[in-house]
Protein backbone atom coordinates (compact mmCIF):
# COMPACT_ATOMS: atom_id res chain seq x y z
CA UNK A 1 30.25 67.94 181.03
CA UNK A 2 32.70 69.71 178.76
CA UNK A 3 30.30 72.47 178.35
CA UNK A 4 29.06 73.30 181.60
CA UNK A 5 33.07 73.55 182.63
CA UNK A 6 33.33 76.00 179.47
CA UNK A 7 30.47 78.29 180.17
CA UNK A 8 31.25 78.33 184.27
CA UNK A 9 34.76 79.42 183.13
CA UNK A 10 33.76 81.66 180.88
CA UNK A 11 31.21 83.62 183.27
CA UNK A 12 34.33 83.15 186.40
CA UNK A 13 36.39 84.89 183.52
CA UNK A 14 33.88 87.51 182.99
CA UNK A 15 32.97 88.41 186.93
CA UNK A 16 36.81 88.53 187.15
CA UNK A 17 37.68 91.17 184.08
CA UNK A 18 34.74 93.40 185.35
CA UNK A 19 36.14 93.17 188.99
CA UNK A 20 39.93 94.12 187.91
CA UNK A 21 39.85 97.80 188.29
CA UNK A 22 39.30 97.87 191.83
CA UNK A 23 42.64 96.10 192.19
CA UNK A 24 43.71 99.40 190.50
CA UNK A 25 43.16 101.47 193.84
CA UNK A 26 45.17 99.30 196.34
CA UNK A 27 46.36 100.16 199.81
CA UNK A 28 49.44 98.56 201.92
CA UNK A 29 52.05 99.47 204.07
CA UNK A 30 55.58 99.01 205.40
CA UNK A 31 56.42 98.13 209.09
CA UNK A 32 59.58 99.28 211.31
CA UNK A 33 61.69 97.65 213.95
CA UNK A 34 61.71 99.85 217.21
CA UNK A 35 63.73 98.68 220.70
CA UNK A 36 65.32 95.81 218.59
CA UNK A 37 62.50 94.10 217.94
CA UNK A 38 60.65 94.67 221.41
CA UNK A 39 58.04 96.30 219.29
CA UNK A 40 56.45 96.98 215.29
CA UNK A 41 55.24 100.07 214.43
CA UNK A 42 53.02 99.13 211.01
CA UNK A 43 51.81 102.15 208.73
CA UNK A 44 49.51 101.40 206.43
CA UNK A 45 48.16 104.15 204.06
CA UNK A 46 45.63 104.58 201.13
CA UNK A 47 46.86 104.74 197.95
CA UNK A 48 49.65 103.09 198.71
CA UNK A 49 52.01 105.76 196.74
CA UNK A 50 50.63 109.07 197.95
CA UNK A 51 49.74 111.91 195.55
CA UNK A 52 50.68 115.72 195.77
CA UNK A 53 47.35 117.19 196.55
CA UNK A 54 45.56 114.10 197.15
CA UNK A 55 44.35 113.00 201.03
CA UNK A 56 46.34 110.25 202.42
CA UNK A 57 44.16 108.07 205.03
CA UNK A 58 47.14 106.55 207.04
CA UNK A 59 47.02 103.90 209.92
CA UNK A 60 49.62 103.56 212.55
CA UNK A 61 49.50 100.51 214.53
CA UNK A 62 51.97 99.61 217.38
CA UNK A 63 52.74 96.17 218.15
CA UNK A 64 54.29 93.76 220.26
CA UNK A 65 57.36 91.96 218.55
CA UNK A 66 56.76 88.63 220.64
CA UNK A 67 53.36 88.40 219.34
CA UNK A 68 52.53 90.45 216.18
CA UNK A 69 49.62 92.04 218.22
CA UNK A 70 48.52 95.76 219.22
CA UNK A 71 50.03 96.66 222.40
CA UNK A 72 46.95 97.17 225.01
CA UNK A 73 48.86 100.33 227.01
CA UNK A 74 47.49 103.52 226.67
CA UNK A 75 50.44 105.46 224.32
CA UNK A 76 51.38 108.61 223.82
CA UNK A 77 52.22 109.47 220.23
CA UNK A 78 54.03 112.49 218.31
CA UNK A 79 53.21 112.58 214.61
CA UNK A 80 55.97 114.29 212.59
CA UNK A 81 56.31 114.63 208.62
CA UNK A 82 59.47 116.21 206.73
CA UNK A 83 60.45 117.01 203.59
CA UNK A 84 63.86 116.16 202.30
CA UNK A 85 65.45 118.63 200.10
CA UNK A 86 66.45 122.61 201.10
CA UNK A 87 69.60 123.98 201.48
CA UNK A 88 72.19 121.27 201.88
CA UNK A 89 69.34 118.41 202.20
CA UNK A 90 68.32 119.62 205.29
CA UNK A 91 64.61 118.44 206.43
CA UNK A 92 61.97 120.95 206.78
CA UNK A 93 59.67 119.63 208.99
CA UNK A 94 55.93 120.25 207.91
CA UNK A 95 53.37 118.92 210.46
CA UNK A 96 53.92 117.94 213.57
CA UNK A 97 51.06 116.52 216.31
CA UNK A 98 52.47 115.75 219.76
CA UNK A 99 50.67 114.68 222.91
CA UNK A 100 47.78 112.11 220.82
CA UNK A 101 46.53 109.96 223.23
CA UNK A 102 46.23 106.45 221.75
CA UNK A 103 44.21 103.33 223.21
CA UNK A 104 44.74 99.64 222.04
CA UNK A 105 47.51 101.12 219.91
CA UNK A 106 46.22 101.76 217.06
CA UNK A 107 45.97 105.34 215.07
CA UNK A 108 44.15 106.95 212.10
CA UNK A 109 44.99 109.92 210.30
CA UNK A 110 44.68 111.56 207.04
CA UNK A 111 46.93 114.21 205.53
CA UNK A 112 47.69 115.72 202.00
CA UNK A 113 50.70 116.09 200.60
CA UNK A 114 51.75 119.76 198.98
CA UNK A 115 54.49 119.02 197.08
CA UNK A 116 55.63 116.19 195.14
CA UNK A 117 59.43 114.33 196.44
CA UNK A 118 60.53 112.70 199.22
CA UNK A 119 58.62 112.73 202.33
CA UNK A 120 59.49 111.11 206.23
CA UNK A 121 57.27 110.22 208.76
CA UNK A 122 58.53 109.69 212.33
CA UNK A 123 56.46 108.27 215.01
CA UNK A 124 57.87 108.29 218.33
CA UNK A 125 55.54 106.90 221.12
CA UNK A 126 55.68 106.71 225.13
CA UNK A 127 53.53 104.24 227.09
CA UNK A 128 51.36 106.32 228.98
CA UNK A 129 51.97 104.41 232.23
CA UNK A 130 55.83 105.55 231.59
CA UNK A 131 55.79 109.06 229.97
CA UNK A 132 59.39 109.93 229.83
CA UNK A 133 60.65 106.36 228.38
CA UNK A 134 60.47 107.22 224.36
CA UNK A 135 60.58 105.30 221.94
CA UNK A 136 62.02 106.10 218.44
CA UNK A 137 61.42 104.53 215.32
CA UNK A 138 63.21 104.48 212.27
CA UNK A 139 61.06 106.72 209.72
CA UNK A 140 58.85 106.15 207.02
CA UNK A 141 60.00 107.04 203.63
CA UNK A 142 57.35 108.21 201.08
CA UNK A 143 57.71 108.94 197.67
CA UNK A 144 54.72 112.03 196.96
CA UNK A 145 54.20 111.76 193.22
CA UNK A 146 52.71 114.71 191.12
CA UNK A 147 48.67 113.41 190.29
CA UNK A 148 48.46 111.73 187.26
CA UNK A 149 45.59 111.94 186.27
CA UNK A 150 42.03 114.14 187.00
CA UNK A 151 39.01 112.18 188.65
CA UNK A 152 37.13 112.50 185.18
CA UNK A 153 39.91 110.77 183.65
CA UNK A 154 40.28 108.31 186.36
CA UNK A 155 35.97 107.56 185.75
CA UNK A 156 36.57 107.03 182.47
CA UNK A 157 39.29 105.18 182.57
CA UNK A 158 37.49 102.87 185.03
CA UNK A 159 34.05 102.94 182.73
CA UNK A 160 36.08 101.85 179.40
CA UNK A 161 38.03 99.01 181.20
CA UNK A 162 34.42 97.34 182.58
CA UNK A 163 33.01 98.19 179.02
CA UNK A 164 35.79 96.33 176.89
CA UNK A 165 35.78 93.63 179.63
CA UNK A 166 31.96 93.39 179.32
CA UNK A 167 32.07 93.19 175.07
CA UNK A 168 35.28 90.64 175.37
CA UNK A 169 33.14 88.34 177.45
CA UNK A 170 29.95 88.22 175.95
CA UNK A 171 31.71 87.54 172.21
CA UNK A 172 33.54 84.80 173.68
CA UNK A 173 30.21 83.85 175.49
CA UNK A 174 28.88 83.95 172.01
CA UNK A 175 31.25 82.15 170.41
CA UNK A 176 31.59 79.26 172.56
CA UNK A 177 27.75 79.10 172.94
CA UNK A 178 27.33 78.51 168.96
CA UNK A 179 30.39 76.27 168.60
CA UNK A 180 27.72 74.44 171.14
């Protein structure tokens, strides 16, 4: 019994090291209080810490603070992104999309960064049914970082991580199968 546990282990080990690198690549986001709670506007974006030059994929979703879920309203939503920095630490805004039409609110959009630093995101957001009652949320802070390294690198990276996880496994495989 001892060495069926051992050798199911050992392969759960094994399927686990060679799986680890995709945990490198994660996604999340952050979430913001609008109306005092009334509503959640959730922005989740992949990576998670966005890279100069790199496309973003973000995901806005608008929610109901009573129960966690999308709103069902038709929305209208203005998209804006700034840079902080400039003369005084002024924002310069960069992109701005007004007048997206939004059903079952929830949003997708991509966008690369130019320039590494401090970015905001605003999302401010009308219920179509009720076009001049806005609603403002507190922005999204981003740190852009400068891209560390190219995709070749990241390949290889990736490829030497499953190798040394593959070698690691099969010696202890071996080991524990002539101990056996």
């Amino acid at each position: 019994m001892k060495t069926i546990f051992s050798k199911n282990f050992l392969v759960a080990l094994g399927i686990l090291s060679l799986l680890s690198p995709s945990f490198l690549f994660a996604n999340g986001g952050d979430q913001r209080i609008v109306e005092g709670g009334k509503y959640f506007i959730n922005l989740s974006r992949a990576p998670f810490t966005p890279r100069e030059g790199v496309k973003t994929a973000m995901l806005i979703s608008i929610a109901r603070g009573e129960t966690g879920r999308p709103v069902k309203d038709d929305i209208i939503l203005r998209i804006r992104i700034a840079k902080l920095g400039g003369a005084g630490g002024n924002r310069e805004f960069l992109f701005e999309q007004k007048d997206i039409f939004v059903k079952g609110g929830i949003h997708e959009f991509s966008y690369t960064f130019a320039n590494p630093g401090l970015h905001e995101i605003f999302f401010d957001f009308a219920f179509a049914a009720d076009p001049k009652k806005i609603y403002e949320a507190p922005d999204f802070l981003l740190d852009v970082q400068k891209p560390e390294a190219s995709e070749k690198d990241t390949a290889l990276s990736i490829a030497l991580i499953v190798a040394t996880s593959a070698m690691i496994s099969g010696m202890i495989g071996w080991l524990v199968g002539r101990k056996h």
